[in-house]
Structure formats: structure tokens, C-alpha cells
N, C-alpha and C. Protein backbone atom coordinates (compact mmCIF):
# COMPACT_ATOMS: atom_id res chain seq x y z
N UNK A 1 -5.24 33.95 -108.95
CA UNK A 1 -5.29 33.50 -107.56
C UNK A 1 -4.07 32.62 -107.28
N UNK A 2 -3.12 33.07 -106.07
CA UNK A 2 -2.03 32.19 -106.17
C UNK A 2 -2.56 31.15 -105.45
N UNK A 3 -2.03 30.05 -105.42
CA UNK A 3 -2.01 28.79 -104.74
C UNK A 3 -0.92 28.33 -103.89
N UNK A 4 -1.52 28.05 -102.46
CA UNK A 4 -0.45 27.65 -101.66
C UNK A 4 0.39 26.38 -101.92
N UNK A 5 1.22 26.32 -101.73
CA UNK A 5 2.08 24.63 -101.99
C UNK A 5 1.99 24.14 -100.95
N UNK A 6 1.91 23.07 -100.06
CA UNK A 6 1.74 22.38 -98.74
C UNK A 6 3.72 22.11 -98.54
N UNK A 7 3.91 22.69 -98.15
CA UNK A 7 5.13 22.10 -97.16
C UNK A 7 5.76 20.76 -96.64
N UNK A 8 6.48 19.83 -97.23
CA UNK A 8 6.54 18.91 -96.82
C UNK A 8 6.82 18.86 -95.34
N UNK A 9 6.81 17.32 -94.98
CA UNK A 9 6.66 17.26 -93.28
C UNK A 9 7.69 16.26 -93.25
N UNK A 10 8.36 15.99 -92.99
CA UNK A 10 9.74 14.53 -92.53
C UNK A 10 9.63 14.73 -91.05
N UNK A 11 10.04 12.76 -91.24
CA UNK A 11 9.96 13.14 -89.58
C UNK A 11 10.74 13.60 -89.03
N UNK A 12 10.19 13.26 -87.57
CA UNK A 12 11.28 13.81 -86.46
C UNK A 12 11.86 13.36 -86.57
N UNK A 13 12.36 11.87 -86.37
CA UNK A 13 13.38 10.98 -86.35
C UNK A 13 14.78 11.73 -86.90
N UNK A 14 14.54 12.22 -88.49
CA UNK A 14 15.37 12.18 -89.16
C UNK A 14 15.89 13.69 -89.15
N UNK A 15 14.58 14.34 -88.83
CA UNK A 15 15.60 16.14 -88.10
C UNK A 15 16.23 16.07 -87.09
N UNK A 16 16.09 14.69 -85.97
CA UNK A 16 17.23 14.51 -84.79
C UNK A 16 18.27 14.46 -85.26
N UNK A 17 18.41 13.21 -86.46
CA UNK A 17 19.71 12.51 -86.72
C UNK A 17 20.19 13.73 -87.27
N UNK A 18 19.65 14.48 -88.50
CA UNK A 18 20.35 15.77 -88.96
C UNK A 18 20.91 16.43 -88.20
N UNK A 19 20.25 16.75 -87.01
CA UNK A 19 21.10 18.18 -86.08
C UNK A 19 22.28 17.48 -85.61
N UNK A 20 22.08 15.94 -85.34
CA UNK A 20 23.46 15.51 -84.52
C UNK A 20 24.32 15.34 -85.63
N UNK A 21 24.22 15.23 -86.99
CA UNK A 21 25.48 15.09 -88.23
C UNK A 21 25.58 16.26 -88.56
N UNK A 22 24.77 17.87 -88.27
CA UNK A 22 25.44 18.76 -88.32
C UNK A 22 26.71 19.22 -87.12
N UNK A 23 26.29 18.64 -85.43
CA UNK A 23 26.84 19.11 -84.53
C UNK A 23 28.28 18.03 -84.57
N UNK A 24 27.98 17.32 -85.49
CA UNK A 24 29.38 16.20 -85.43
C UNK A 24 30.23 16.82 -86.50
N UNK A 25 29.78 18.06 -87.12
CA UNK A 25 30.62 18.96 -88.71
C UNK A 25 31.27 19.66 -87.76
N UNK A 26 31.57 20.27 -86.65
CA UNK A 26 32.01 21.28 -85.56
C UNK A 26 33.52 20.96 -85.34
N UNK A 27 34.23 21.99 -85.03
CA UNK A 27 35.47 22.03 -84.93
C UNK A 27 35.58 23.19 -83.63
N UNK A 28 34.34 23.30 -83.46
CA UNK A 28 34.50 24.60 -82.09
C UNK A 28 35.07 23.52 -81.59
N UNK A 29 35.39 24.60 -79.80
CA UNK A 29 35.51 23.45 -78.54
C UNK A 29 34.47 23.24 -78.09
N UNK A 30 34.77 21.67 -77.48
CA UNK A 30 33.49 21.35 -76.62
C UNK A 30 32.69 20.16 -77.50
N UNK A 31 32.68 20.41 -79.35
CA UNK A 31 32.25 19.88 -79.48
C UNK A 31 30.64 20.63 -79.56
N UNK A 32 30.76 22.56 -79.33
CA UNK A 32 29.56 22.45 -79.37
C UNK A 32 29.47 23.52 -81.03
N UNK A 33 28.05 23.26 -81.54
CA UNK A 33 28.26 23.78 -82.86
C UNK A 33 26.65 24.84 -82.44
N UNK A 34 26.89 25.98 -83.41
CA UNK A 34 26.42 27.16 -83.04
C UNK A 34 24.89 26.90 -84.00
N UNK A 35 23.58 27.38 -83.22
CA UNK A 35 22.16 27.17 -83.37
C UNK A 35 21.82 27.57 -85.06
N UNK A 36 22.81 28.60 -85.60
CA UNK A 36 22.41 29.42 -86.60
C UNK A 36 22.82 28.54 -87.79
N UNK A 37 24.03 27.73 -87.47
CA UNK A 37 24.75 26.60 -88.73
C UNK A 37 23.78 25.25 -88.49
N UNK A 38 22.85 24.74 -87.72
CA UNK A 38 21.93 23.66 -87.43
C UNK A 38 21.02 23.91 -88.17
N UNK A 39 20.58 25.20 -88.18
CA UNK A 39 19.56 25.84 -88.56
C UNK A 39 19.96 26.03 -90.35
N UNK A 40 20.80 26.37 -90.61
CA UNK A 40 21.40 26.27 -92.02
C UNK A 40 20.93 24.69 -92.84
N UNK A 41 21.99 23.80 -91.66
CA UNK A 41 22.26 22.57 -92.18
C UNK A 41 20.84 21.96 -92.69
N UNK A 42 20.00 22.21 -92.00
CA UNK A 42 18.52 21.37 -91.84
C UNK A 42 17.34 22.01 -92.97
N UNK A 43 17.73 23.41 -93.40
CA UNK A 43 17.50 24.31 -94.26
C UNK A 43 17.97 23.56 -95.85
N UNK A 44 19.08 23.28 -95.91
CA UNK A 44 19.62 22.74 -97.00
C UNK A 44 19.11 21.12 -97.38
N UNK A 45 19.72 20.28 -96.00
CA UNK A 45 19.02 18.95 -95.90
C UNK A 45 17.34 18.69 -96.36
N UNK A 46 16.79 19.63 -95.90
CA UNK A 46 15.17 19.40 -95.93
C UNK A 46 14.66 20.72 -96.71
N UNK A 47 14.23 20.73 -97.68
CA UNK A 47 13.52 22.06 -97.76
C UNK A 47 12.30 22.04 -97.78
N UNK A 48 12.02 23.16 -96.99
CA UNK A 48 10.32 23.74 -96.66
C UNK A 48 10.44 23.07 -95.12
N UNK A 49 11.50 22.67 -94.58
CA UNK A 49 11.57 22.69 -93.23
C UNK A 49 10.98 23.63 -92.06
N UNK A 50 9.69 23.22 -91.43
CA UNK A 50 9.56 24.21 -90.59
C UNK A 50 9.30 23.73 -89.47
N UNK A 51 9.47 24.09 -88.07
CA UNK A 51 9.75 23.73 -86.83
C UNK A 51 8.11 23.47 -86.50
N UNK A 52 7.16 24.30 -86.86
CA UNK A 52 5.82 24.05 -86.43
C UNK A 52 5.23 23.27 -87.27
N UNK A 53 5.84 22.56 -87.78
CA UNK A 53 5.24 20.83 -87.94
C UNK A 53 5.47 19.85 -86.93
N UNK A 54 6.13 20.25 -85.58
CA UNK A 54 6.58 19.11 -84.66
C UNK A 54 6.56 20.19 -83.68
N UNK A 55 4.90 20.91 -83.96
CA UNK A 55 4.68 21.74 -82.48
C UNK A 55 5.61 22.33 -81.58
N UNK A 56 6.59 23.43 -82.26
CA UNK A 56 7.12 23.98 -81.92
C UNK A 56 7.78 25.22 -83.05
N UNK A 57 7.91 26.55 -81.87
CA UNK A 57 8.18 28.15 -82.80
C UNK A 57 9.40 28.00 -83.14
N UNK A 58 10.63 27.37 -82.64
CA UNK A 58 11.85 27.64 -83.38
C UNK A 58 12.59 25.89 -83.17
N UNK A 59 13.55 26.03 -84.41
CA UNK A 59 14.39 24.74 -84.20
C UNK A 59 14.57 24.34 -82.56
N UNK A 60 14.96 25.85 -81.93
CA UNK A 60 15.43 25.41 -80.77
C UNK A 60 14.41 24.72 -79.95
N UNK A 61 13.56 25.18 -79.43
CA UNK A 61 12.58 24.46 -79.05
C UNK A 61 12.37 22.82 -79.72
N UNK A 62 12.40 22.33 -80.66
CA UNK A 62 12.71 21.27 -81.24
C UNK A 62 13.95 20.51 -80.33
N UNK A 63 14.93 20.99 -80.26
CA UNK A 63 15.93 20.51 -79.83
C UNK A 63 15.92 20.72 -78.15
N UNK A 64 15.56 21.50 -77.55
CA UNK A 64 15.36 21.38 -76.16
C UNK A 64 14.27 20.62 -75.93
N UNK A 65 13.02 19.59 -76.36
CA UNK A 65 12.33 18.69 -76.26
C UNK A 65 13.49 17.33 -75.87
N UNK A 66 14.86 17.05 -76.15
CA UNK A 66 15.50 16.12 -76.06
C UNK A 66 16.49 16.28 -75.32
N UNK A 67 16.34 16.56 -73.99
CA UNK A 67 17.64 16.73 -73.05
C UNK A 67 18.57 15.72 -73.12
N UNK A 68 18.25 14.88 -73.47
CA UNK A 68 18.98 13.41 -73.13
C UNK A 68 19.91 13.47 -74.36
N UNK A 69 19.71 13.80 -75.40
CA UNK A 69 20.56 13.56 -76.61
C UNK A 69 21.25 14.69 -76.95
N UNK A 70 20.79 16.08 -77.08
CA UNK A 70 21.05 17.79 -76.87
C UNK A 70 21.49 18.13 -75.43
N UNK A 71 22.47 18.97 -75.38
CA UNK A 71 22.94 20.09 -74.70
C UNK A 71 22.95 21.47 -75.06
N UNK A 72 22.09 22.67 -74.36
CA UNK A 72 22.47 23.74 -74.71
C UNK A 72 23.26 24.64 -74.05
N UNK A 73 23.48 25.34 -74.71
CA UNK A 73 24.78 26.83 -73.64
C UNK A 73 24.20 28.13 -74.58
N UNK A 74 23.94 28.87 -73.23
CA UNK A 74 23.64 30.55 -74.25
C UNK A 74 24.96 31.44 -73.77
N UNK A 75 25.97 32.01 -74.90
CA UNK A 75 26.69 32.63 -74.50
C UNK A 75 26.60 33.96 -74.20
N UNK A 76 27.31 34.58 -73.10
CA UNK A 76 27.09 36.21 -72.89
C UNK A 76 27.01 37.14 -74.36
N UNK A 77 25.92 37.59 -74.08
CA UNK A 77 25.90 38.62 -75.54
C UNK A 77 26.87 39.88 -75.10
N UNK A 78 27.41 39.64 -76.02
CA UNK A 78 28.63 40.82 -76.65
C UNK A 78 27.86 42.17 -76.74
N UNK A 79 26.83 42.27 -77.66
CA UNK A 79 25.86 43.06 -77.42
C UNK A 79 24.73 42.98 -77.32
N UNK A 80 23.50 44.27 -77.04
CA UNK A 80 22.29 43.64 -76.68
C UNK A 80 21.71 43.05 -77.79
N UNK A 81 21.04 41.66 -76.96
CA UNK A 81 20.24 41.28 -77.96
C UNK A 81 20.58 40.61 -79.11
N UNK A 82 21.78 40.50 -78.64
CA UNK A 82 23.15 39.25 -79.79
C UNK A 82 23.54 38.26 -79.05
N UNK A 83 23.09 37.72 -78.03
CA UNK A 83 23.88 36.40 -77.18
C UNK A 83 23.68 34.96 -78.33
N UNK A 84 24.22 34.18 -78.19
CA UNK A 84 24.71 32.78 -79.21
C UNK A 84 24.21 31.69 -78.20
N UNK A 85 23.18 30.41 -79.29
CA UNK A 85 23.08 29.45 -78.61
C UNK A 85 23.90 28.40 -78.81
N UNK A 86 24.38 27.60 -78.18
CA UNK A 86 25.04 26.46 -78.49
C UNK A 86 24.64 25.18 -78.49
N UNK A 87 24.92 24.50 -79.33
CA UNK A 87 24.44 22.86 -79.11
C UNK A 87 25.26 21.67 -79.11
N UNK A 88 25.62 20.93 -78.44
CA UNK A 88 26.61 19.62 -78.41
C UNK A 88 25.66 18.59 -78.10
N UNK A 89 26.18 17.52 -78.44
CA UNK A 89 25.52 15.98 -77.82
C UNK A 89 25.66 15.50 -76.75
N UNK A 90 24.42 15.39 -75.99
CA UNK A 90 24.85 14.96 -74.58
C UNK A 90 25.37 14.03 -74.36
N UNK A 91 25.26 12.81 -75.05
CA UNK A 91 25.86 11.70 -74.77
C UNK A 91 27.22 11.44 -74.86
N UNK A 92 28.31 12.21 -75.58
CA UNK A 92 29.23 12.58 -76.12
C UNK A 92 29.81 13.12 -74.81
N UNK A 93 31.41 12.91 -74.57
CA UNK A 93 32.23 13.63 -73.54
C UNK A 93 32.31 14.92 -74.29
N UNK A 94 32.56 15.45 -73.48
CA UNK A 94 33.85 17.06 -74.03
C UNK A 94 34.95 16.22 -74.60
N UNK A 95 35.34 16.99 -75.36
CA UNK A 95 36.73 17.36 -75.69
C UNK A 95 37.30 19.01 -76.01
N UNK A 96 38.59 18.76 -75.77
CA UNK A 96 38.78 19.82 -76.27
C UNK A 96 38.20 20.89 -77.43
N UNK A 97 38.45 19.85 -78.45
CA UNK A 97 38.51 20.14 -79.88
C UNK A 97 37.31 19.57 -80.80
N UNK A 98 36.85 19.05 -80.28
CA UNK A 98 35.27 19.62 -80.71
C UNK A 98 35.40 17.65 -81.87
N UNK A 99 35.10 17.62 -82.97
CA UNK A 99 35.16 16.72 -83.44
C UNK A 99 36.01 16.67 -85.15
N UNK A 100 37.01 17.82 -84.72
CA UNK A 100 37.93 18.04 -85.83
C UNK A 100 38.68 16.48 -85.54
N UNK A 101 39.61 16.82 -86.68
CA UNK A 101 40.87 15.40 -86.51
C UNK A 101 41.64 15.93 -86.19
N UNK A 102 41.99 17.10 -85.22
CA UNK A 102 43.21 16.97 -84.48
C UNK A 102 42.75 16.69 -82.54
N UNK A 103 41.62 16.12 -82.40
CA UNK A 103 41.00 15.37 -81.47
C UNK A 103 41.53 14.23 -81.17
N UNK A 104 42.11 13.14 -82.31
CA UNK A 104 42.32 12.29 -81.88
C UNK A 104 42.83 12.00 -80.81
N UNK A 105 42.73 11.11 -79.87
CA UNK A 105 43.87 10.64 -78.48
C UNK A 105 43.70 9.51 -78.23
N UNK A 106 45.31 8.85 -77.99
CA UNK A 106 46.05 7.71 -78.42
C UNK A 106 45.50 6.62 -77.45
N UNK A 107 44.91 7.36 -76.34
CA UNK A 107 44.29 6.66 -75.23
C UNK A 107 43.16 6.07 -75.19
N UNK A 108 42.43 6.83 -76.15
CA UNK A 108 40.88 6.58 -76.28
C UNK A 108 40.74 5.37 -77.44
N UNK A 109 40.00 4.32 -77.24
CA UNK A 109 39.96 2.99 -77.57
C UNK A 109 39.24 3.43 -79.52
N UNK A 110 39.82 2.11 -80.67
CA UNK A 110 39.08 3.11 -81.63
C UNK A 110 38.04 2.50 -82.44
N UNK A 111 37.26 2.98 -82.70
CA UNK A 111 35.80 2.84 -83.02
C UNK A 111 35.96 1.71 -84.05
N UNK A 112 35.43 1.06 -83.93
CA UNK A 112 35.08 -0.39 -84.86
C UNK A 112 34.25 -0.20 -86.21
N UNK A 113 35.04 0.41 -87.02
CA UNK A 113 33.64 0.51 -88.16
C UNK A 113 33.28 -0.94 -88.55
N UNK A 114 31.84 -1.21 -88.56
CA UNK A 114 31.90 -2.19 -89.00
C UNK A 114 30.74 -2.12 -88.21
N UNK A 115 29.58 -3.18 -88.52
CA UNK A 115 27.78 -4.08 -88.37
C UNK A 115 28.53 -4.52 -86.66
N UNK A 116 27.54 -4.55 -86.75
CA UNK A 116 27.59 -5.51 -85.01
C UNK A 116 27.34 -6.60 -85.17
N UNK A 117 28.03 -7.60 -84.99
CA UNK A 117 28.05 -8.97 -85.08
C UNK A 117 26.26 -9.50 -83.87
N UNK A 118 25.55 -10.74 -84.43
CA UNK A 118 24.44 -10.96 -84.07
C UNK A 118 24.62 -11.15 -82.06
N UNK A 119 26.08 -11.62 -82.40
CA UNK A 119 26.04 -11.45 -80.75
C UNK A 119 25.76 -10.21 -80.30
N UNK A 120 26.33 -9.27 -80.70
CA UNK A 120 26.61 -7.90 -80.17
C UNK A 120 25.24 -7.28 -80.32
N UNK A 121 24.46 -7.81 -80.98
CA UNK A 121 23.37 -7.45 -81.62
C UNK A 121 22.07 -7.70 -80.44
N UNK A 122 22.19 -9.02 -79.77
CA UNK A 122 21.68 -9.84 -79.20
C UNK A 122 22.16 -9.22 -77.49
N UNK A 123 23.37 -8.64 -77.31
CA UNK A 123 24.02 -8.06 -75.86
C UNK A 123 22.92 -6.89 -76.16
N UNK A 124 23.02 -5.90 -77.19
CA UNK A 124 21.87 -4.82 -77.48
C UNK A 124 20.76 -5.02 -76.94
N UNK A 125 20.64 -5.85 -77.64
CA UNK A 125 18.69 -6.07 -77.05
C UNK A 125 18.16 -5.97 -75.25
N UNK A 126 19.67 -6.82 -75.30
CA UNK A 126 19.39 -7.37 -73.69
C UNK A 126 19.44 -6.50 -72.62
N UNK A 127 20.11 -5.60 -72.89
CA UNK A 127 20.70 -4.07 -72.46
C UNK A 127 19.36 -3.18 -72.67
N UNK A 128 18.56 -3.06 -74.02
CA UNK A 128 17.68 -2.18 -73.86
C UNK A 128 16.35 -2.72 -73.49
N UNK A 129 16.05 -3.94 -73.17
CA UNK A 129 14.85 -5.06 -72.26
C UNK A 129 14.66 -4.32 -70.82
N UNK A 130 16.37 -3.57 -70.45
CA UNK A 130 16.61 -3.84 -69.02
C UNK A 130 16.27 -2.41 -68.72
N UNK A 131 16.12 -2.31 -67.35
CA UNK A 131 15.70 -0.88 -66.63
C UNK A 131 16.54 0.22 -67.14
N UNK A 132 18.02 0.25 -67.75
CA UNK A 132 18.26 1.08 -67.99
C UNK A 132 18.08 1.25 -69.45
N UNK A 133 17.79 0.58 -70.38
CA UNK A 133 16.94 0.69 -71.14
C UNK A 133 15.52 1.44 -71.82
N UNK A 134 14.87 0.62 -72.07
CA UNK A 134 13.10 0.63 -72.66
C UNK A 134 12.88 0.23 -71.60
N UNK A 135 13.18 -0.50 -71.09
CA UNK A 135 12.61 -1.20 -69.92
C UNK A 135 10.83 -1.62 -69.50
N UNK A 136 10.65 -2.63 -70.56
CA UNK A 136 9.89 -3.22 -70.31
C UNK A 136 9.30 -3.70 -69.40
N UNK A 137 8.05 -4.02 -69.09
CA UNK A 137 7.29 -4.43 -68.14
C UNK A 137 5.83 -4.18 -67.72
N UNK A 138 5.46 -5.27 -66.77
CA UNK A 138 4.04 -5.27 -66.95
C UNK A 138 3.64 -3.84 -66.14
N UNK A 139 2.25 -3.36 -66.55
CA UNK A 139 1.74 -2.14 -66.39
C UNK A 139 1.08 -2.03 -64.98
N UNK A 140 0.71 -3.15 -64.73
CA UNK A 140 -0.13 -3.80 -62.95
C UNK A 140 -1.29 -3.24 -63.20
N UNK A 141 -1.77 -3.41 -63.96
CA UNK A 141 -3.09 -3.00 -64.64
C UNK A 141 -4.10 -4.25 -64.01
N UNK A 142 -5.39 -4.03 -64.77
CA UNK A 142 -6.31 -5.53 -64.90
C UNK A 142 -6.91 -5.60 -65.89
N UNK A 143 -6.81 -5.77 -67.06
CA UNK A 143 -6.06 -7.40 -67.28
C UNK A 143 -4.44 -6.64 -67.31
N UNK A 144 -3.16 -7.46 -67.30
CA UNK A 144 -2.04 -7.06 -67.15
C UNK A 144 -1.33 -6.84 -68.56
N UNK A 145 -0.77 -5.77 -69.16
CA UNK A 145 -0.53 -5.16 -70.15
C UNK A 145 0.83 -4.89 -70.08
N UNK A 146 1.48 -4.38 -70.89
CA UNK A 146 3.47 -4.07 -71.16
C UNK A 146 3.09 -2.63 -70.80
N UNK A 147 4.05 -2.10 -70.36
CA UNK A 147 4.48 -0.59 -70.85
C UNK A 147 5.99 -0.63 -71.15
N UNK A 148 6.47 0.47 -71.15
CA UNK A 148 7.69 0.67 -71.65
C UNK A 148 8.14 2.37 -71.37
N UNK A 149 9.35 2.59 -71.59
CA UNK A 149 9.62 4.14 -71.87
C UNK A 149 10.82 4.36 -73.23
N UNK A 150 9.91 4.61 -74.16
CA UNK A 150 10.90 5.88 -75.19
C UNK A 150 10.52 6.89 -75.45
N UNK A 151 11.38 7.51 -76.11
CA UNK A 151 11.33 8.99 -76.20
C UNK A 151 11.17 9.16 -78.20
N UNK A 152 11.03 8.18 -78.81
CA UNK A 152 10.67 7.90 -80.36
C UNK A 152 12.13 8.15 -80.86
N UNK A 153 13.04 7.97 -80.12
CA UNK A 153 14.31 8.09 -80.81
C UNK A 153 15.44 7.20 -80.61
N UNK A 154 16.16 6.80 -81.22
CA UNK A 154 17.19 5.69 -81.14
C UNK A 154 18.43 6.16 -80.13
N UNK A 155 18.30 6.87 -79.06
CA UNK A 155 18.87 7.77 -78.49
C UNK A 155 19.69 6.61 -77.74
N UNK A 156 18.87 5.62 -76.84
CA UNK A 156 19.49 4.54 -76.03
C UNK A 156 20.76 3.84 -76.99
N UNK A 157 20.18 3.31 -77.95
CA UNK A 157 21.07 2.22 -78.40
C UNK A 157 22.19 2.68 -79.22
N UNK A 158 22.42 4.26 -79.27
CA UNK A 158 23.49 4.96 -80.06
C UNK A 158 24.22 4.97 -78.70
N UNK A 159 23.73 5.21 -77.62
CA UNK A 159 24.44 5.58 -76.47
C UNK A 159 24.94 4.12 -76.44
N UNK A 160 24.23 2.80 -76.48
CA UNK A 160 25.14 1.77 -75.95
C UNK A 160 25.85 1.45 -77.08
N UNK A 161 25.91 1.57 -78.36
CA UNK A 161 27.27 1.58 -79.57
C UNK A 161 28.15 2.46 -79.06
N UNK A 162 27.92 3.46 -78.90
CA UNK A 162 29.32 4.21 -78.16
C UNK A 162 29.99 3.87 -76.98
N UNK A 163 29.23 2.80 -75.96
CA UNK A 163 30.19 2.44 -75.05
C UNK A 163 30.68 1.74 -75.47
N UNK A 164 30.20 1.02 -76.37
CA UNK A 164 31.24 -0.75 -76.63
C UNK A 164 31.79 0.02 -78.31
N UNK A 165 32.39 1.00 -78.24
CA UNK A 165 33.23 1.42 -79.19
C UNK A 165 32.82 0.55 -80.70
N UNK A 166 31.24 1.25 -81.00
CA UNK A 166 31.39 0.76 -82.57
C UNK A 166 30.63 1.62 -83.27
N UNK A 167 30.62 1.52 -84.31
CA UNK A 167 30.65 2.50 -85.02
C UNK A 167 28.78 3.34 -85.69
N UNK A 168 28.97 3.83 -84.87
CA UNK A 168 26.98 4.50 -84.52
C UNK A 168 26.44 4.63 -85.79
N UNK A 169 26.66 5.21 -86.69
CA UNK A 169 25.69 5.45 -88.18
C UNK A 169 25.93 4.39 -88.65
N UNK A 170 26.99 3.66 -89.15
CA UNK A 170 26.73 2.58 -89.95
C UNK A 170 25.46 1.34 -89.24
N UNK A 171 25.91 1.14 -87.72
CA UNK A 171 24.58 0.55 -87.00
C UNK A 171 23.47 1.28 -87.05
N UNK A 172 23.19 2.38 -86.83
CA UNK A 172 21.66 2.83 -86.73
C UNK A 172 21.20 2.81 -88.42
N UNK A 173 22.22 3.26 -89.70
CA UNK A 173 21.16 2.80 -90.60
C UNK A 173 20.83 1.52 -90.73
N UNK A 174 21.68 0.81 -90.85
CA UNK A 174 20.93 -0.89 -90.75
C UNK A 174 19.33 -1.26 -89.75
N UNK A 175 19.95 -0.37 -88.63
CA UNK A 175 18.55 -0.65 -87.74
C UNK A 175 17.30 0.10 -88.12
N UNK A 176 17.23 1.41 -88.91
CA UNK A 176 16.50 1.49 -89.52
C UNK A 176 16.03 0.94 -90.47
N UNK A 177 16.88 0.39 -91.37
CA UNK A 177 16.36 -0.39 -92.51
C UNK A 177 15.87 -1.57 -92.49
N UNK A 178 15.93 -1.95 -91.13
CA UNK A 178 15.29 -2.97 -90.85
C UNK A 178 13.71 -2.45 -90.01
N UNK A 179 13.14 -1.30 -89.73
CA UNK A 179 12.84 -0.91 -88.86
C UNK A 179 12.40 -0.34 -87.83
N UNK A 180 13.75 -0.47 -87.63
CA UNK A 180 13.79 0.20 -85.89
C UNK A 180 14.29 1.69 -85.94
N UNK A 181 13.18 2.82 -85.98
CA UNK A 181 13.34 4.53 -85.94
C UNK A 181 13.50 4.53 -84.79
N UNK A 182 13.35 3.88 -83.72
CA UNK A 182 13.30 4.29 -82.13
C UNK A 182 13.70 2.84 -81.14
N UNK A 183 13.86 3.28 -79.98
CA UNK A 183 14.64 2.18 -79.27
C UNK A 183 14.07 0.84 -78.72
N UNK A 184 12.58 1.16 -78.42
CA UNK A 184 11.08 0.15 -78.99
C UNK A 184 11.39 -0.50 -79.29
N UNK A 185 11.39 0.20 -81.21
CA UNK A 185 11.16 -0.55 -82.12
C UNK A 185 12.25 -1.47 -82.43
N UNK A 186 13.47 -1.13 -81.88
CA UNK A 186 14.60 -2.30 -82.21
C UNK A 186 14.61 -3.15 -81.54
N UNK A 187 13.03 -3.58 -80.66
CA UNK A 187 13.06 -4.79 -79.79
C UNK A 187 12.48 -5.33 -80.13
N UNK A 188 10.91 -4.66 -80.75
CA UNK A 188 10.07 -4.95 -81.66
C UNK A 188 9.80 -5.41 -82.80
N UNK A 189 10.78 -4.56 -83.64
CA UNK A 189 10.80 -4.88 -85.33
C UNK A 189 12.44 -5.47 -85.85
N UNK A 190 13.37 -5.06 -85.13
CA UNK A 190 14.81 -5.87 -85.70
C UNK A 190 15.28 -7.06 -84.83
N UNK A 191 14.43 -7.07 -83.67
CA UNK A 191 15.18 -8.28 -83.21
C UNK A 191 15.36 -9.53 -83.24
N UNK A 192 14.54 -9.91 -84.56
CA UNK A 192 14.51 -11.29 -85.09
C UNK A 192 15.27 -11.16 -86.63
N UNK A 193 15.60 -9.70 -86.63
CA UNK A 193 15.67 -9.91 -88.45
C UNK A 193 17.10 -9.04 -88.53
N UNK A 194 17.91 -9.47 -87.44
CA UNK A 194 19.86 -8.64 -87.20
C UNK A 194 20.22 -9.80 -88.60
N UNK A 195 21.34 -9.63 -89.19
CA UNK A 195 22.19 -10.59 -89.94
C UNK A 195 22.75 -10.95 -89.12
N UNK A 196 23.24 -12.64 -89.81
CA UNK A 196 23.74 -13.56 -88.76
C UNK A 196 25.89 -13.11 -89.34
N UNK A 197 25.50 -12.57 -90.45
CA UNK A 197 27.02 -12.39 -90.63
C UNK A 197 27.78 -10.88 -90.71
């Protein structure tokens, strides 16, 4: 009698971050990287990866749950029943050249590797408190209660490291490791416990 093996399950969290460090491996244009190499990458990264652990029939569906962080494009099929999906980061401009190193431009300000200093840490917070944020606030309930809006993903506060030019993975693992999987939780669970240096 064979015996089934149970499939491991990882979270979502970390099949987001995967698809966006596969779509950041791309050298297409645009910046956008093709459904079938995501689908590879996440194959290799995770095994026994399957999309209907996070209630849904294909990766893609996975990834169209997150408009805000995903972009898709279906290209004209060449032939029937062969058209190509595409995926880029929404938060991300175009470029030409996708996220090879011959992208660079001399104009564009350059990324700070490096922790976010507790100030910068502390501008974060204050930024995701606010309406364009999590945006906290009372529910107008009775008795009066918080609500909030996330989407369980660190989607906001990668978007505000990229405006103030610093450097997104090295900050989001720290904020996980302190944490914060989602944009909540980095108001919740890291915002007393940033390093002061």
C-alpha cells in the first residue's frame, strides 16, 4: 500500500518575496519576466510547491490576488493556444532594460545599501500609521475598536524604502526578523524593537 507524503505548505509571505527575486533575475524589457521561469524559480526554491495550498489552480492566480505589488501582460500568441504571460513589479518604474546592469542611469539617485537608521525607521512607521499607509483607526463601532487595511504583505513599506532610495531586502529581512511579515505587523511587532545603531 503506497503512502501519501503530505506536501509541505510555506507561506505566502515568502512565495511573494520569491516571485519578486525571481522577476528582479530578468533582463527582458520592461523589467517583465515570463510566468513559466516564476514558475521554475518557486519549483526549485520550494519543493512540493503547490498553488492550491493558498486557494488557488495556478501560480498565476496566486499572483493576480496582488495587483498592487504584480503586473500582468498576456502576449499575442504566435500560435494557437501559445500566448505568454508576463509579470513585472508594480511598484517598480519601467525601464528599458529590465533589471540587467546595463540599466544603470547616471540620473537616477543610488540605493543606500545599508539598515535604516532608527530615525528612518521611526519616518517608516509614521508614514505607514497614515492614510496612505495601514492606516489606522477607530472602527465607529460600540464599544470603539482599531481597524486597519493590509493585504498580509510588506508591500507598503518596500514601496516607501524605494522612495527614500534604500536598500529593500536588506530592510525587509531585518523587519522580518524582528517580526514584521506584513505592514501591520511592522507597527505592531518592530516598532519598539528597530536598532538604535
Amino acid at each position: 500500500m503506497d503512502m501519501q507524503v503530505a506536501q509541505p505548505v510555506y507561506p505566502e509571505f515568502a512565495i511573494l518575496d520569491a516571485v519578486e527575486q525571481s522577476i528582479r533575475q530578468t533582463t527582458k524589457s520592461y523589467g517583465y519576466q515570463h510566468l513559466a521561469t516564476i514558475g521554475e524559480y518557486l519549483r526549485n526554491q520550494f519543493p512540493g510547491f503547490d498553488p492550491a495550498h493558498y486557494g488557488c489552480e495556478k501560480v498565476l492566480n496566486l499572483i493576480e490576488r496582488y495587483p498592487d505589488r504584480f503586473k500582468v501582460k498576456w502576449s499575442a500568441p504566435l500560435h494557437k493556444g501559445r500566448s505568454h504571460v508576463w509579470v513585472r513589479l508594480a511598484a517598480e518604474p519601467k525601464t528599458k532594460y529590465g533589471y540587467s546592469p546595463k540599466s544603470t542611469d547616471a540620473t537616477k539617485p543610488e540605493i543606500q545599501a545599508r539598515i535604516m537608521t532608527q530615525a528612518e525607521f521611526t519616518r517608516l512607521c509614521e508614514w505607514l500609521n497614515g492614510s496612505k499607509g495601514v492606516n489606522i483607526r477607530p472602527d465607529g463601532g460600540i464599544p470603539p475598536q482599531i481597524t486597519w487595511d493590509c493585504d498580509g504583505t510588506l508591500h507598503k513599506t518596500r514601496l516607501w524604502l524605494k522612495r527614500h532610495n534604500l536598500h529593500i531586502e536588506k530592510n525587509v529581512s531585518l523587519v522580518k526578523r524582528l517580526g514584521g511579515h506584513c505592514d501591520c505587523e511592522v507597527l505592531f511587532n518592530v516598532i519598539d524593537r528597530w536598532p538604535s545603531s
